[in-house]
Protein backbone atom coordinates (compact mmCIF):
# COMPACT_ATOMS: atom_id res chain seq x y z
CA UNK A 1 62.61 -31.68 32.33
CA UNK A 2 64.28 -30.18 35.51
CA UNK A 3 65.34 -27.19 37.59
CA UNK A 4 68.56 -26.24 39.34
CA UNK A 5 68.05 -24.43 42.29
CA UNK A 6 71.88 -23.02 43.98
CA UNK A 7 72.01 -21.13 47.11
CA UNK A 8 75.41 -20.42 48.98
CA UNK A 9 73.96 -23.10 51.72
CA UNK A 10 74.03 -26.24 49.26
CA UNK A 11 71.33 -26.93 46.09
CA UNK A 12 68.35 -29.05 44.82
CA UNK A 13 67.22 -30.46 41.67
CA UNK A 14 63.45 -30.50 41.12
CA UNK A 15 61.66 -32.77 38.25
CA UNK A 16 59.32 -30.70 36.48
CA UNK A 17 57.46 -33.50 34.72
CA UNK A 18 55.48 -36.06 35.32
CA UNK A 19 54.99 -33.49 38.57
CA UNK A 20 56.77 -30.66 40.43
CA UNK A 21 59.10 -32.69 43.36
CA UNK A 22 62.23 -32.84 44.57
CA UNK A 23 64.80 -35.20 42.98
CA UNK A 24 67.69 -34.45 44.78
CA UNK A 25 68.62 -31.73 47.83
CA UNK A 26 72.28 -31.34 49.56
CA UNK A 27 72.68 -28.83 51.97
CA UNK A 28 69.48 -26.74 52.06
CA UNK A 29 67.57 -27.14 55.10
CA UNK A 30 63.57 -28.13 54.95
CA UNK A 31 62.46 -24.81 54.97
CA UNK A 32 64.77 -24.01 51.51
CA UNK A 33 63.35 -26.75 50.08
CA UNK A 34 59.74 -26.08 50.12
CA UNK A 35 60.22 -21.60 49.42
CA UNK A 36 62.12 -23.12 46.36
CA UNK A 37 59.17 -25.36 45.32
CA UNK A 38 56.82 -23.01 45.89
CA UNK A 39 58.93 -20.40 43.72
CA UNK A 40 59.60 -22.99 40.90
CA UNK A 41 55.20 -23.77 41.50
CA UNK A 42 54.61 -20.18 40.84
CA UNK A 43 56.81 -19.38 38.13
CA UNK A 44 56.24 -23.15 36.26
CA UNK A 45 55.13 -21.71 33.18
CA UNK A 46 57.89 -19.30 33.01
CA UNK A 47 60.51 -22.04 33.27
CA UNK A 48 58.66 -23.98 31.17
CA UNK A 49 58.68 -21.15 28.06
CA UNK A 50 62.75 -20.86 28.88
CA UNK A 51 63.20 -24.60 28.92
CA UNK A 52 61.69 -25.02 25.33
CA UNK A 53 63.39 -21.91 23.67
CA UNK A 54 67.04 -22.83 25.37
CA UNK A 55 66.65 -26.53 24.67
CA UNK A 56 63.84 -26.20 21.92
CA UNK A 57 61.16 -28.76 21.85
């Protein structure tokens, strides 16, 4: 399970599973990085509930 994270500067991809980290960041500066972790951190169970009723499981 993963997140997309797009932002006119460049994007990331962050694993959700086994843990919360970044798999994969072009263009977003250090600072990007981490407010988008801790946004995906405090939402988790959110994107979690979408996750399973978009892709079921």
């Amino acid at each position: 399970m993963h997140v997309h994270v797009a932002h006119t500067d460049g994007e990331a991809k962050f694993w959700l599973e086994p843990a919360i980290e970044l798999a994969l960041g072009v263009g977003l500066s250090q600072s990007q990085i981490r407010e988008a972790m801790t946004v995906i951190v405090e939402h988790e169970e959110e994107i979690r509930h979408a996750w399973s009723t978009h892709f079921g499981g």
